[in-house]
Structures are given as C-alpha cells and as structure tokens.
PDB file of N, CA and C in Angstrom:
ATOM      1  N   UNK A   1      -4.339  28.473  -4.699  1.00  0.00           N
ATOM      2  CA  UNK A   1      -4.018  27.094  -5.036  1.00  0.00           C
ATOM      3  C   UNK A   1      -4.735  26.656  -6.307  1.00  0.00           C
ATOM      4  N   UNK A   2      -6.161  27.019  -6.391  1.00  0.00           N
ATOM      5  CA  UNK A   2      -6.258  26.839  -7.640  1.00  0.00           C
ATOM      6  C   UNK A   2      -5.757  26.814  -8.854  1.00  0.00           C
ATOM      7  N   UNK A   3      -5.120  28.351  -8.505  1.00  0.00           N
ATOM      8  CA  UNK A   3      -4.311  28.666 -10.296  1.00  0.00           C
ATOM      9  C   UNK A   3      -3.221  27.910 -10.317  1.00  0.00           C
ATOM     10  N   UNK A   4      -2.207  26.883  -9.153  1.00  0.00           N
ATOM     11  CA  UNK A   4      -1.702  26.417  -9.704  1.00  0.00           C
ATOM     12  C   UNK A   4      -2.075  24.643 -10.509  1.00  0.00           C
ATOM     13  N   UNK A   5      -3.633  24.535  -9.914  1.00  0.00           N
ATOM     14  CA  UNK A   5      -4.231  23.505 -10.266  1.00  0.00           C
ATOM     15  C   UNK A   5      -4.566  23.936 -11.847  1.00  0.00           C
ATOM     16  N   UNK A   6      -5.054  24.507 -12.162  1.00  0.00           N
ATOM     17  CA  UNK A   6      -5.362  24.915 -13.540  1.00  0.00           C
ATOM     18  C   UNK A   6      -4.216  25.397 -14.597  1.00  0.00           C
ATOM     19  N   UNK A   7      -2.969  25.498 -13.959  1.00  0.00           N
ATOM     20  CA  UNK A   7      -1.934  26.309 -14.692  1.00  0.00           C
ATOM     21  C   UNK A   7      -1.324  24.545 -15.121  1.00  0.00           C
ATOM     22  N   UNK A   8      -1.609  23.975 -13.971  1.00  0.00           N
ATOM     23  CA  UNK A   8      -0.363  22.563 -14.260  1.00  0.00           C
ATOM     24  C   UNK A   8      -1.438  21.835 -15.187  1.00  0.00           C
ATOM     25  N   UNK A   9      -2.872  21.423 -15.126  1.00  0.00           N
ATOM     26  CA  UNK A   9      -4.026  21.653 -15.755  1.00  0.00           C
ATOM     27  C   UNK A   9      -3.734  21.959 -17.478  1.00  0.00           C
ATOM     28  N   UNK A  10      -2.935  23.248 -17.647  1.00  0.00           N
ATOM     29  CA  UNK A  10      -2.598  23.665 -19.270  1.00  0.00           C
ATOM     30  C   UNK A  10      -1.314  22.695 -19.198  1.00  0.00           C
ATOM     31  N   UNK A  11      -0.750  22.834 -18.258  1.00  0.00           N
ATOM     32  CA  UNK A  11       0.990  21.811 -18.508  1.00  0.00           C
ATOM     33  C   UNK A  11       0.455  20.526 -19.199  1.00  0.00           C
ATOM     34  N   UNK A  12      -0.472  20.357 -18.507  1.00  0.00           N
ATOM     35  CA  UNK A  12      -0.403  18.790 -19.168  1.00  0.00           C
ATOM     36  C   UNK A  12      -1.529  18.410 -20.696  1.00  0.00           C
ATOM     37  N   UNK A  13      -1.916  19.568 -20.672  1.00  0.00           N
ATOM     38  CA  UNK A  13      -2.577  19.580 -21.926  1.00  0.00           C
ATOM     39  C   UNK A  13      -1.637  19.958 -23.194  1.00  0.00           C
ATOM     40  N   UNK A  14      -0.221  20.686 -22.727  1.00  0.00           N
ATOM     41  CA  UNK A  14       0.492  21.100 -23.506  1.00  0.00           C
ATOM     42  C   UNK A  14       1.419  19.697 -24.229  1.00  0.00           C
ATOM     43  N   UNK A  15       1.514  18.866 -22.962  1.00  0.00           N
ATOM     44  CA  UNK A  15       2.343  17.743 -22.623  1.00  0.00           C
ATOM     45  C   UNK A  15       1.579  16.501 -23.560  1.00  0.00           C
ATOM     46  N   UNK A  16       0.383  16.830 -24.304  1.00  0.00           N
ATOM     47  CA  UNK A  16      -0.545  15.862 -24.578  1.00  0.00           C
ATOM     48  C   UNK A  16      -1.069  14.681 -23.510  1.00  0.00           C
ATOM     49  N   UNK A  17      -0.949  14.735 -22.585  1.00  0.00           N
ATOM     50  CA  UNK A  17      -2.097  13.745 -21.858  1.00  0.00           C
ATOM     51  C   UNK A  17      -3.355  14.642 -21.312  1.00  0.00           C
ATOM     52  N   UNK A  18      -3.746  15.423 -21.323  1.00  0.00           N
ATOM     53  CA  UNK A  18      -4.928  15.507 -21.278  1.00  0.00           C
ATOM     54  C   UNK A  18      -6.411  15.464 -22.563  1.00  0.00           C
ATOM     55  N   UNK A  19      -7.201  14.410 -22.553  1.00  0.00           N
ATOM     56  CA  UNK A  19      -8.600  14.567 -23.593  1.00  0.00           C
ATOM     57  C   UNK A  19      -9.574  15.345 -22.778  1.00  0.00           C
ATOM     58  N   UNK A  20      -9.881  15.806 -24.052  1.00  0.00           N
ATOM     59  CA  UNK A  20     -11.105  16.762 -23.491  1.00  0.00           C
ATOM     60  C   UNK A  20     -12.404  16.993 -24.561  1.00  0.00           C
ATOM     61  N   UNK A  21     -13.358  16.917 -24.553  1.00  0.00           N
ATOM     62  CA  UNK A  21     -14.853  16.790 -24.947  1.00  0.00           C
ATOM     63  C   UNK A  21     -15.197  15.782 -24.504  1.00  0.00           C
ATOM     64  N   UNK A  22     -16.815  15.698 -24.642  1.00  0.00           N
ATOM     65  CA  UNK A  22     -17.411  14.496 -24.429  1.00  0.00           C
ATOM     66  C   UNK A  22     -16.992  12.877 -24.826  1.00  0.00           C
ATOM     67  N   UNK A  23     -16.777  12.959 -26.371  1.00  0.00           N
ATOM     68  CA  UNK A  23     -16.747  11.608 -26.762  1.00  0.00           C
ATOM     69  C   UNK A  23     -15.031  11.196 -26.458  1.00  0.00           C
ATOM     70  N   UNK A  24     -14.462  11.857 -26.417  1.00  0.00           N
ATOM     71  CA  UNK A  24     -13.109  12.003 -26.117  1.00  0.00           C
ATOM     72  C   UNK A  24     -12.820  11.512 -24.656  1.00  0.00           C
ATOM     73  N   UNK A  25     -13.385  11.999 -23.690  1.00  0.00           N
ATOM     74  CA  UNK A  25     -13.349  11.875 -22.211  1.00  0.00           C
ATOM     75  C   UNK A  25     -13.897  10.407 -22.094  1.00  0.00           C
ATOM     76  N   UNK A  26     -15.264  10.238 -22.496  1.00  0.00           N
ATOM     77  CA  UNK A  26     -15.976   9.137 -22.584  1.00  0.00           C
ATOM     78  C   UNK A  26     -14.921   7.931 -23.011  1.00  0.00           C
ATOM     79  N   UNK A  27     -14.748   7.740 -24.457  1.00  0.00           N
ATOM     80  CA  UNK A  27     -13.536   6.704 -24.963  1.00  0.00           C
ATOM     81  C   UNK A  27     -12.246   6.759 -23.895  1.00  0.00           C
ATOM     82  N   UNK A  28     -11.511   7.682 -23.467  1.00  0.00           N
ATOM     83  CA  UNK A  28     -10.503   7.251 -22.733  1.00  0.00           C
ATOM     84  C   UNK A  28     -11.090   6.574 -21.332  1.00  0.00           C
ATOM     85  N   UNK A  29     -12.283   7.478 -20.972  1.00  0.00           N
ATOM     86  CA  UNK A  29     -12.586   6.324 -19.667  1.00  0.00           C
ATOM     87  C   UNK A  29     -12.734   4.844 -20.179  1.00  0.00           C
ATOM     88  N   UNK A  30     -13.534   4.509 -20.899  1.00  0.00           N
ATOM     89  CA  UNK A  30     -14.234   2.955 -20.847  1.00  0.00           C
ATOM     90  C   UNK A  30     -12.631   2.553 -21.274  1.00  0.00           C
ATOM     91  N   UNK A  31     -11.837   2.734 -22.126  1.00  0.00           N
ATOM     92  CA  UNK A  31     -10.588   2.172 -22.533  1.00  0.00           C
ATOM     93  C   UNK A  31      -9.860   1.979 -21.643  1.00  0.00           C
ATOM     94  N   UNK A  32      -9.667   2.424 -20.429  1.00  0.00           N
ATOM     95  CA  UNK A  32      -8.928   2.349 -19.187  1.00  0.00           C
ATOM     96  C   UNK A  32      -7.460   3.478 -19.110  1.00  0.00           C
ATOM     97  N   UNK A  33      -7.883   4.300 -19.783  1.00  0.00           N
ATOM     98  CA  UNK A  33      -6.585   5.293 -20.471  1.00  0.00           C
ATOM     99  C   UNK A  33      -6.511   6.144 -19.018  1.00  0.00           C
ATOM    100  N   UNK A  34      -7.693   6.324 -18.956  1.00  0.00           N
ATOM    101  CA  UNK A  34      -7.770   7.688 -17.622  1.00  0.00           C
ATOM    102  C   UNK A  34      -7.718   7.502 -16.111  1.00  0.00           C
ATOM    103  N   UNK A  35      -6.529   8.667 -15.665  1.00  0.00           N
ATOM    104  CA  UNK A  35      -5.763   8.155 -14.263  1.00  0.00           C
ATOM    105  C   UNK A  35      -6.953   9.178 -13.775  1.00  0.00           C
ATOM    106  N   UNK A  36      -7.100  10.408 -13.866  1.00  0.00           N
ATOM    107  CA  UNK A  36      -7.501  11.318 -13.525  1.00  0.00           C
ATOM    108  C   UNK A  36      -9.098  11.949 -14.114  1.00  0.00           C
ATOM    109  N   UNK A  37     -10.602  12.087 -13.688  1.00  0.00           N
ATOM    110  CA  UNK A  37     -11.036  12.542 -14.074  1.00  0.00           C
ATOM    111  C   UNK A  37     -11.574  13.901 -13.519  1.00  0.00           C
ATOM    112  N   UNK A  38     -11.532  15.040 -14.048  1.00  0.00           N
ATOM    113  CA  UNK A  38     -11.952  16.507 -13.847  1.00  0.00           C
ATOM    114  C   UNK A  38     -13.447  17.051 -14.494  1.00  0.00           C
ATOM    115  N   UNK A  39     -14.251  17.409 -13.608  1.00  0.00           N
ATOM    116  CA  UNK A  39     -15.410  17.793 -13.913  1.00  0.00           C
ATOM    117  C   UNK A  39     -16.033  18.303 -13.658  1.00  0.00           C
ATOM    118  N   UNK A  40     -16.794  19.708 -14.480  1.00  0.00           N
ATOM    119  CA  UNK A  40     -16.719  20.955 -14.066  1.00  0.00           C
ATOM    120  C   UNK A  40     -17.679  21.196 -13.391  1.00  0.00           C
ATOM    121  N   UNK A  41     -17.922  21.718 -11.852  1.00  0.00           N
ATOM    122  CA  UNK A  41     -19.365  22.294 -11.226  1.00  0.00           C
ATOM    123  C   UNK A  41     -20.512  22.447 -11.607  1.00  0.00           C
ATOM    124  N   UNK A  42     -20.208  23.524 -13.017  1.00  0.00           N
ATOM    125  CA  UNK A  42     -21.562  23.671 -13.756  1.00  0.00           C
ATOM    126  C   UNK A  42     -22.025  22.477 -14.788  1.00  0.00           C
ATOM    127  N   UNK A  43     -21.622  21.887 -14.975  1.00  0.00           N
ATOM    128  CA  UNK A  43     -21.742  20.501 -15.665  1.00  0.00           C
ATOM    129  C   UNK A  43     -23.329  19.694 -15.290  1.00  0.00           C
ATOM    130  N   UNK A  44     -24.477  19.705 -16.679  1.00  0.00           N
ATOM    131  CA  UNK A  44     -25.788  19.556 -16.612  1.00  0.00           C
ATOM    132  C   UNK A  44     -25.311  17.832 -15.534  1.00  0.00           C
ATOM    133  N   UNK A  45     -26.209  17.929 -14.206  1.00  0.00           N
ATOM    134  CA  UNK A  45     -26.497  16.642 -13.971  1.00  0.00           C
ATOM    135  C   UNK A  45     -26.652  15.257 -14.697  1.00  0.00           C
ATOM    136  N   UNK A  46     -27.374  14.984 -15.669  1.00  0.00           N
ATOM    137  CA  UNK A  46     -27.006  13.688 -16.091  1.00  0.00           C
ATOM    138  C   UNK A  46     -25.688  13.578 -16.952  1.00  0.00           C
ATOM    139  N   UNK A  47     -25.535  14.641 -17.481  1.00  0.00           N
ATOM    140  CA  UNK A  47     -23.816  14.583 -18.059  1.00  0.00           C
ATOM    141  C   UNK A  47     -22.953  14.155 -17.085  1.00  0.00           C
ATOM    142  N   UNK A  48     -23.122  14.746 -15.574  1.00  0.00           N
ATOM    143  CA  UNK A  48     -22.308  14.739 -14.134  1.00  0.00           C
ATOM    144  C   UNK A  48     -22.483  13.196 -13.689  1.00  0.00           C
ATOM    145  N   UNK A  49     -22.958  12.733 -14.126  1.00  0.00           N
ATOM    146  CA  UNK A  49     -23.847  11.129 -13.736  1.00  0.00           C
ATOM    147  C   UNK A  49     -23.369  10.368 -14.413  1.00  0.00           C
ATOM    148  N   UNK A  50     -23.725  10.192 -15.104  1.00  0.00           N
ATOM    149  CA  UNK A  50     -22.707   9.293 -16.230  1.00  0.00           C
ATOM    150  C   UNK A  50     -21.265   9.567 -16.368  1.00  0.00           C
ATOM    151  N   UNK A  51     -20.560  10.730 -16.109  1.00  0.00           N
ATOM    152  CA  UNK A  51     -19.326  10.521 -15.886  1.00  0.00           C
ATOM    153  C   UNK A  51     -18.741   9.667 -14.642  1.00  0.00           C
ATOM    154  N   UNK A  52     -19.355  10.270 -13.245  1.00  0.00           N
ATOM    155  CA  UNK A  52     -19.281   9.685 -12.390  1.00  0.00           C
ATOM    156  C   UNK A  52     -19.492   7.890 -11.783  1.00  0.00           C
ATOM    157  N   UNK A  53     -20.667   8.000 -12.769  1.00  0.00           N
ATOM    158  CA  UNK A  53     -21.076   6.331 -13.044  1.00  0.00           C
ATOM    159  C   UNK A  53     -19.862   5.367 -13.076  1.00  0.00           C
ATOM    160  N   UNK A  54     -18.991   6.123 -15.020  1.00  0.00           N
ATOM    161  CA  UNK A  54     -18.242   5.582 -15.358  1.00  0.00           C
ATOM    162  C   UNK A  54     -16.799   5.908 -14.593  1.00  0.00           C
ATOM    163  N   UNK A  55     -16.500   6.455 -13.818  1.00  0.00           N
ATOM    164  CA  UNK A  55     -15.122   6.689 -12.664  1.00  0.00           C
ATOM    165  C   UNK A  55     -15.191   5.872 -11.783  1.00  0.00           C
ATOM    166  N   UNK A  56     -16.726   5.752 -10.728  1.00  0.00           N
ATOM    167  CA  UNK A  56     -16.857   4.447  -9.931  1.00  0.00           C
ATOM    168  C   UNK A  56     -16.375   3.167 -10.333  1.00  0.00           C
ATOM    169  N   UNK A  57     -17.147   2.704 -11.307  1.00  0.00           N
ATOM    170  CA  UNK A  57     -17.345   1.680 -11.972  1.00  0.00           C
ATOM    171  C   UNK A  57     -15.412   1.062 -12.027  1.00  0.00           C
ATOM    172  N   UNK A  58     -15.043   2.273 -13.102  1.00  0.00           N
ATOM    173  CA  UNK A  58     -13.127   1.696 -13.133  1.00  0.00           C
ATOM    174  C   UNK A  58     -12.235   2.051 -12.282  1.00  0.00           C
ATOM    175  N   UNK A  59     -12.656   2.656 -10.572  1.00  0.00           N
ATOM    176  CA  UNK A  59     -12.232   3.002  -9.732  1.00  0.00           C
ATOM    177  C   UNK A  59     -11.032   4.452 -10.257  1.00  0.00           C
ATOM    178  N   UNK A  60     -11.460   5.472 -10.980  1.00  0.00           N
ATOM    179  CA  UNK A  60     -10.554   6.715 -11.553  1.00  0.00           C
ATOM    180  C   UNK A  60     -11.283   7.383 -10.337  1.00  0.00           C
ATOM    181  N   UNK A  61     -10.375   8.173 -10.271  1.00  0.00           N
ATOM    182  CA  UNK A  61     -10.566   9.446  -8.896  1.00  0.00           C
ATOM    183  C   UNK A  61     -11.239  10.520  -9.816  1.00  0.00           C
ATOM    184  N   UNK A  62     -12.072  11.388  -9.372  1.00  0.00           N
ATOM    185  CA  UNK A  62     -12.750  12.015  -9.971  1.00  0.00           C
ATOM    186  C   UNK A  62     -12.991  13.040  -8.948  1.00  0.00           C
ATOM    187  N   UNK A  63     -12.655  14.720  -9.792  1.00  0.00           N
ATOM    188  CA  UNK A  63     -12.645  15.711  -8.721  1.00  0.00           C
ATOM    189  C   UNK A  63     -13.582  16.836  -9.671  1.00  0.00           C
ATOM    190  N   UNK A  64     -14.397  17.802  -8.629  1.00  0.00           N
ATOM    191  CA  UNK A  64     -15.711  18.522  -9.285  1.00  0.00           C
ATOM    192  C   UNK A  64     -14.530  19.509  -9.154  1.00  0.00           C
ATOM    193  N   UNK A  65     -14.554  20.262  -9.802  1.00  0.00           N
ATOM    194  CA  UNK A  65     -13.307  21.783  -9.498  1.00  0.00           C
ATOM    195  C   UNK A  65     -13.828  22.804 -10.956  1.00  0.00           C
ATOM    196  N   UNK A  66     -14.001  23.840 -10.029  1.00  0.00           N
ATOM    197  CA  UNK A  66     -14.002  25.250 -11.736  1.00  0.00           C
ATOM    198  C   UNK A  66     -15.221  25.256 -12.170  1.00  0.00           C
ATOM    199  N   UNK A  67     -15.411  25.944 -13.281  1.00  0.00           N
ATOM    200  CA  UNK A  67     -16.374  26.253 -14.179  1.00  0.00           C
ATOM    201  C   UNK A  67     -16.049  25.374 -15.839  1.00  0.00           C
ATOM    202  N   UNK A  68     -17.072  25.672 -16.214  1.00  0.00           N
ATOM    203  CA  UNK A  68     -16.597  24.961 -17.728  1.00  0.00           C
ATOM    204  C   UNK A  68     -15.700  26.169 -18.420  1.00  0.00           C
ATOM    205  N   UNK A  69     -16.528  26.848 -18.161  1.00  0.00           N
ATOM    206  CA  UNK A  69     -15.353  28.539 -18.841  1.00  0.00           C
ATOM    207  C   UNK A  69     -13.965  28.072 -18.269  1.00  0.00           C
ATOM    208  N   UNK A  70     -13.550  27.869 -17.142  1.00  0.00           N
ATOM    209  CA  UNK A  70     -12.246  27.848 -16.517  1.00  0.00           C
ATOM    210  C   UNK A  70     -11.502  26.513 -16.871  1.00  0.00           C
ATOM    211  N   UNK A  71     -12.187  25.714 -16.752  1.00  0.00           N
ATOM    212  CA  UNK A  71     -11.864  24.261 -17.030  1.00  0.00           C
ATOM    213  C   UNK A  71     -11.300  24.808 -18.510  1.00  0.00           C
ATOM    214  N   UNK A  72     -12.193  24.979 -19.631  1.00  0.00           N
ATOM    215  CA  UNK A  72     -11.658  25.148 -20.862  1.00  0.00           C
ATOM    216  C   UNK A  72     -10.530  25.788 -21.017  1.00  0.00           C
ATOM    217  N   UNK A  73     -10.454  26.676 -20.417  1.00  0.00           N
ATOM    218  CA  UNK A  73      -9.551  28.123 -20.375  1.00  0.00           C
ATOM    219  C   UNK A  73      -8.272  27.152 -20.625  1.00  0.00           C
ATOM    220  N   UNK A  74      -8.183  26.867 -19.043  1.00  0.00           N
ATOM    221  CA  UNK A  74      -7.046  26.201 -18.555  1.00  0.00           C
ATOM    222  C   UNK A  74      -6.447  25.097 -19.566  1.00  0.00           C
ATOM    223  N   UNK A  75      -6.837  24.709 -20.932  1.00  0.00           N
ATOM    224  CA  UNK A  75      -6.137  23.897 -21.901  1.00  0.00           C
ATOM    225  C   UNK A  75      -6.603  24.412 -22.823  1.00  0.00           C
ATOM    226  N   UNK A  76      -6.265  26.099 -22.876  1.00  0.00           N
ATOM    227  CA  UNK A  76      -6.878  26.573 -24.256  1.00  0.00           C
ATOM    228  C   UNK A  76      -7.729  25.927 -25.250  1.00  0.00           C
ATOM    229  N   UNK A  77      -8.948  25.938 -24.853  1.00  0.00           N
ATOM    230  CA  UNK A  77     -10.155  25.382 -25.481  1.00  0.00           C
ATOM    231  C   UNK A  77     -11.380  26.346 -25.266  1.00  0.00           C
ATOM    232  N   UNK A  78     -12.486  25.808 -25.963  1.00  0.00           N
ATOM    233  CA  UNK A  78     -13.701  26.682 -25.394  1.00  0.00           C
ATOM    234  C   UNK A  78     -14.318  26.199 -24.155  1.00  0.00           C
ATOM    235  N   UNK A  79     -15.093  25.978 -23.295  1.00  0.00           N
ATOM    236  CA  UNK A  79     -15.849  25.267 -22.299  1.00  0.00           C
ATOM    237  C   UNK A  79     -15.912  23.922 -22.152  1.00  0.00           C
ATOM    238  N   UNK A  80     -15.542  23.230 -21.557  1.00  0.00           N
ATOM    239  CA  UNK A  80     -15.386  21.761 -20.952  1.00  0.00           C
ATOM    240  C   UNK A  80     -16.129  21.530 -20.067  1.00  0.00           C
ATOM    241  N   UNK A  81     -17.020  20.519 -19.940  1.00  0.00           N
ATOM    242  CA  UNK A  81     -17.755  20.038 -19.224  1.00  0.00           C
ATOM    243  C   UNK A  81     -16.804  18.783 -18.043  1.00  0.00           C
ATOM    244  N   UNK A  82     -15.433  18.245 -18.807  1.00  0.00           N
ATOM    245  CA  UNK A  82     -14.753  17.495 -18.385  1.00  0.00           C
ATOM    246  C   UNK A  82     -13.602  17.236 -18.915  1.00  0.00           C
ATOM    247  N   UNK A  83     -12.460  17.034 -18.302  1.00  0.00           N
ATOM    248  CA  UNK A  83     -11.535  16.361 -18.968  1.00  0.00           C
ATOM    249  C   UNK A  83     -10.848  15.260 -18.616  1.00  0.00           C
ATOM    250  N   UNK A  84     -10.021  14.413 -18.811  1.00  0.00           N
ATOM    251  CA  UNK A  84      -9.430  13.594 -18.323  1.00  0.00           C
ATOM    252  C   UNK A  84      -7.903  13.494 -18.436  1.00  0.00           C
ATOM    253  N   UNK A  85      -7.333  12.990 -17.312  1.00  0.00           N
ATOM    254  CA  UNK A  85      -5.892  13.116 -17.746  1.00  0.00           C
ATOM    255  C   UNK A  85      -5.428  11.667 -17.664  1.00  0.00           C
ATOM    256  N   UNK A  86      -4.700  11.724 -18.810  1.00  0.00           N
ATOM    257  CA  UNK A  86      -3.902   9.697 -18.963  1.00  0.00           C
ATOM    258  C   UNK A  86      -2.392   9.803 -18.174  1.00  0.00           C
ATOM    259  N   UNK A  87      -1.993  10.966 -18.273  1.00  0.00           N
ATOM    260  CA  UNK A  87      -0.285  10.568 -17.418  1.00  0.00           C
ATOM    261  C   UNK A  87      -0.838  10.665 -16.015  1.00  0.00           C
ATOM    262  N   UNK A  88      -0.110   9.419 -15.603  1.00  0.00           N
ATOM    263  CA  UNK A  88      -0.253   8.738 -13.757  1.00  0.00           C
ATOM    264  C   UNK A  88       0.478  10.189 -13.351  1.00  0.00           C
ATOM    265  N   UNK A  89       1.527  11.110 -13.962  1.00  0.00           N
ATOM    266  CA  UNK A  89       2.464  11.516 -12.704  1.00  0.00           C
ATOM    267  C   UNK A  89       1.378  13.114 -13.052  1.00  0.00           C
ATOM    268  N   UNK A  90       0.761  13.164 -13.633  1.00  0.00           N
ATOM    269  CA  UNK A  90      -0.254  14.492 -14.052  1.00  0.00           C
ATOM    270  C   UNK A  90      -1.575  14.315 -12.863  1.00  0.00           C
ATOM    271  N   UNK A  91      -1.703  12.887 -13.447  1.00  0.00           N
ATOM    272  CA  UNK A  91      -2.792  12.731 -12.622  1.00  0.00           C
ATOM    273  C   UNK A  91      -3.213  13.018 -11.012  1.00  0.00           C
ATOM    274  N   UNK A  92      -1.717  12.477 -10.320  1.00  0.00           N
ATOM    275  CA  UNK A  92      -1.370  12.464  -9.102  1.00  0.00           C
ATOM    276  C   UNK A  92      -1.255  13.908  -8.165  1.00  0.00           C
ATOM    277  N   UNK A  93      -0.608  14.499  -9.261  1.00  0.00           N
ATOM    278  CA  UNK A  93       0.140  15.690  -8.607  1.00  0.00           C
ATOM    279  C   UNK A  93      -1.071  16.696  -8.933  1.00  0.00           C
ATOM    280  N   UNK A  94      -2.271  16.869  -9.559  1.00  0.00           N
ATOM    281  CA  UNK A  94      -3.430  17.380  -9.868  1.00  0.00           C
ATOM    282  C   UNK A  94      -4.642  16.577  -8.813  1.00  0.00           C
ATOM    283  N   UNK A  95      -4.288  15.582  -8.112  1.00  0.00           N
ATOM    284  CA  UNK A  95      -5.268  15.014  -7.384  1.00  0.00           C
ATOM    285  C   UNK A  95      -4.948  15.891  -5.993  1.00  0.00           C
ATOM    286  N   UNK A  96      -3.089  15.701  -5.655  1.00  0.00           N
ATOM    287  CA  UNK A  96      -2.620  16.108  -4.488  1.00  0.00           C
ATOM    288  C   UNK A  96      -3.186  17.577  -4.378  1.00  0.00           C
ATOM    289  N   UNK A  97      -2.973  18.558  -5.462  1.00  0.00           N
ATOM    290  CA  UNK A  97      -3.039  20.131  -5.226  1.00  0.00           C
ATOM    291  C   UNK A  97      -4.534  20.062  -5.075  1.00  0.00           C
ATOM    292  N   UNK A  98      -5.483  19.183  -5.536  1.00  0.00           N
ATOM    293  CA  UNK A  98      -7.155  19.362  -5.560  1.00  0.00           C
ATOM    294  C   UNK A  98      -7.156  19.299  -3.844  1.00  0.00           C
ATOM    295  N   UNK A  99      -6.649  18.130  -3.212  1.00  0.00           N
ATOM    296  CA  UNK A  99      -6.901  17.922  -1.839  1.00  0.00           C
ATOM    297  C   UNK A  99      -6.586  19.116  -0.544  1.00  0.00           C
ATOM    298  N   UNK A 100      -5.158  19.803  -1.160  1.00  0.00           N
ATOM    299  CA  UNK A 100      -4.269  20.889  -0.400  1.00  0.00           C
ATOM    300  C   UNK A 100      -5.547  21.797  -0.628  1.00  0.00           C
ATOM    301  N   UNK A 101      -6.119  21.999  -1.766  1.00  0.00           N
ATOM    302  CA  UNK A 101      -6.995  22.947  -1.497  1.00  0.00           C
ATOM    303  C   UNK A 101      -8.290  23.048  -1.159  1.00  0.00           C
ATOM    304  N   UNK A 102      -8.632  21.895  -0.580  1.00  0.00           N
ATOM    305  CA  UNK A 102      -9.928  21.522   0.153  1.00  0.00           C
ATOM    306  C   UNK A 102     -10.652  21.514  -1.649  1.00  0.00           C
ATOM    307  N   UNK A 103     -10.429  21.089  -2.527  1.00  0.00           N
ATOM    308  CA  UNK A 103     -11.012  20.922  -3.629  1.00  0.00           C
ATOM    309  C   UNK A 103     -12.056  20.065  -3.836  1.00  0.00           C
ATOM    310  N   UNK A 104     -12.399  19.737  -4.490  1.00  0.00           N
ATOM    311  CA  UNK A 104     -13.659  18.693  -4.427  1.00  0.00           C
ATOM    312  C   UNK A 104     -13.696  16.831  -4.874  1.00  0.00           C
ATOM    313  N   UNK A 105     -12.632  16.286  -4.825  1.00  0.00           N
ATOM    314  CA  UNK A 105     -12.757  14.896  -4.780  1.00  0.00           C
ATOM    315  C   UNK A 105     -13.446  14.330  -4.177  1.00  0.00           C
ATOM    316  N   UNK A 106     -14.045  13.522  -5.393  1.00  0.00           N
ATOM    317  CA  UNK A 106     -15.641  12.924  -4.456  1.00  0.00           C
ATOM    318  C   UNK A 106     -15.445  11.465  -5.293  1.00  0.00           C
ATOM    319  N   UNK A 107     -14.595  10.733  -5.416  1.00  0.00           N
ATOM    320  CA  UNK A 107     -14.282   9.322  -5.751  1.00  0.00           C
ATOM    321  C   UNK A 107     -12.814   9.028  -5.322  1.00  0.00           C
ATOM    322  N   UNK A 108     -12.176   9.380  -4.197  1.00  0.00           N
ATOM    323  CA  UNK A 108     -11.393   8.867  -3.750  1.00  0.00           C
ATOM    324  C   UNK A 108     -10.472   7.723  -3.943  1.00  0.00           C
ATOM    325  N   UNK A 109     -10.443   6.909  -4.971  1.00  0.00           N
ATOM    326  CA  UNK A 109     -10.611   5.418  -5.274  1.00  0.00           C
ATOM    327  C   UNK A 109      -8.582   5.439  -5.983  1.00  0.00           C
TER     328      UNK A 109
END
C-alpha cells in the first residue's frame, strides 16, 4: 500500500499541487494553500514541531509516512523533510490510502 501512496505521491507532484522544501511547505501552510501535510519519520524533531505546530494551529491533517530519501524519491527530488499537497482531491485520496495502511496520521482534523 505504500507504493501506491508514494506513486500517487509523484502523480500529484507531476500534476503540480504538490510544494516541497522547507520555505515552500512553510509559505503554503501559513497561506492556507495546504489540504494535506506529509512528513517524513526521519525528520530532525524541532523541524517535526513546527510543522506540526503549524497543521494544528490551521486544522491540515498531517501524516508521518517514509523516509526523507523516499519522500523525495517519490516527486523526483533529493530528500524531503516534508511536503505539502494543495489539491483537496490529492489530498484526500493520499489521506484515505495513509489510513488503509495503518499509516501514520497523527492530526486527524
């Protein structure tokens, strides 16, 4: 189930709604752009904190899933600490496959 979380993951990076780096992820959260936030396991704690901060805060669902290697992979990039996705129907259907696979959503919102 994963790979099809990470394969639909490149779909929508192909599709342009997914940002990805720091300041990138950051600006679409506070802007209210982001349906979806993704963030990677290995991801240094206060980086993990402040994302999370800012997902509570604008009620975005926010799921821990992958590695940064994998995370990146998955939207042909180098390592991602996070990404975010702005399309609602990306967002949704990447929240649903996180849940089918006992994945890690930990802002429910």
């Amino acid at each position: 189930m994963q790979d099809k979380f990470l394969q639909l993951l490149g779909l929508a990076q192909r599709a342009g709604a997914v940002a990805s780096g720091t300041m990138a992820c950051l600006q679409a959260l506070r802007k209210g752009k982001a349906k979806l936030l993704i963030v990677a396991v290995d991801t240094e704690l206060k980086v993990a904190a402040e994302y999370r901060k800012i997902a509570e805060k604008n009620s975005i669902p926010l799921i821990t899933i992958s590695s940064q290697a994998e995370l990146g992979n998955a939207i042909g990039k180098s390592r991602r600490a996070a990404v975010v996705i702005a399309d609602p129907n990306f967002g949704r259907r990447l929240w649903e496959l996180s849940l089918n696979n006992g994945g890690g959503p930990s802002c429910p919102k």
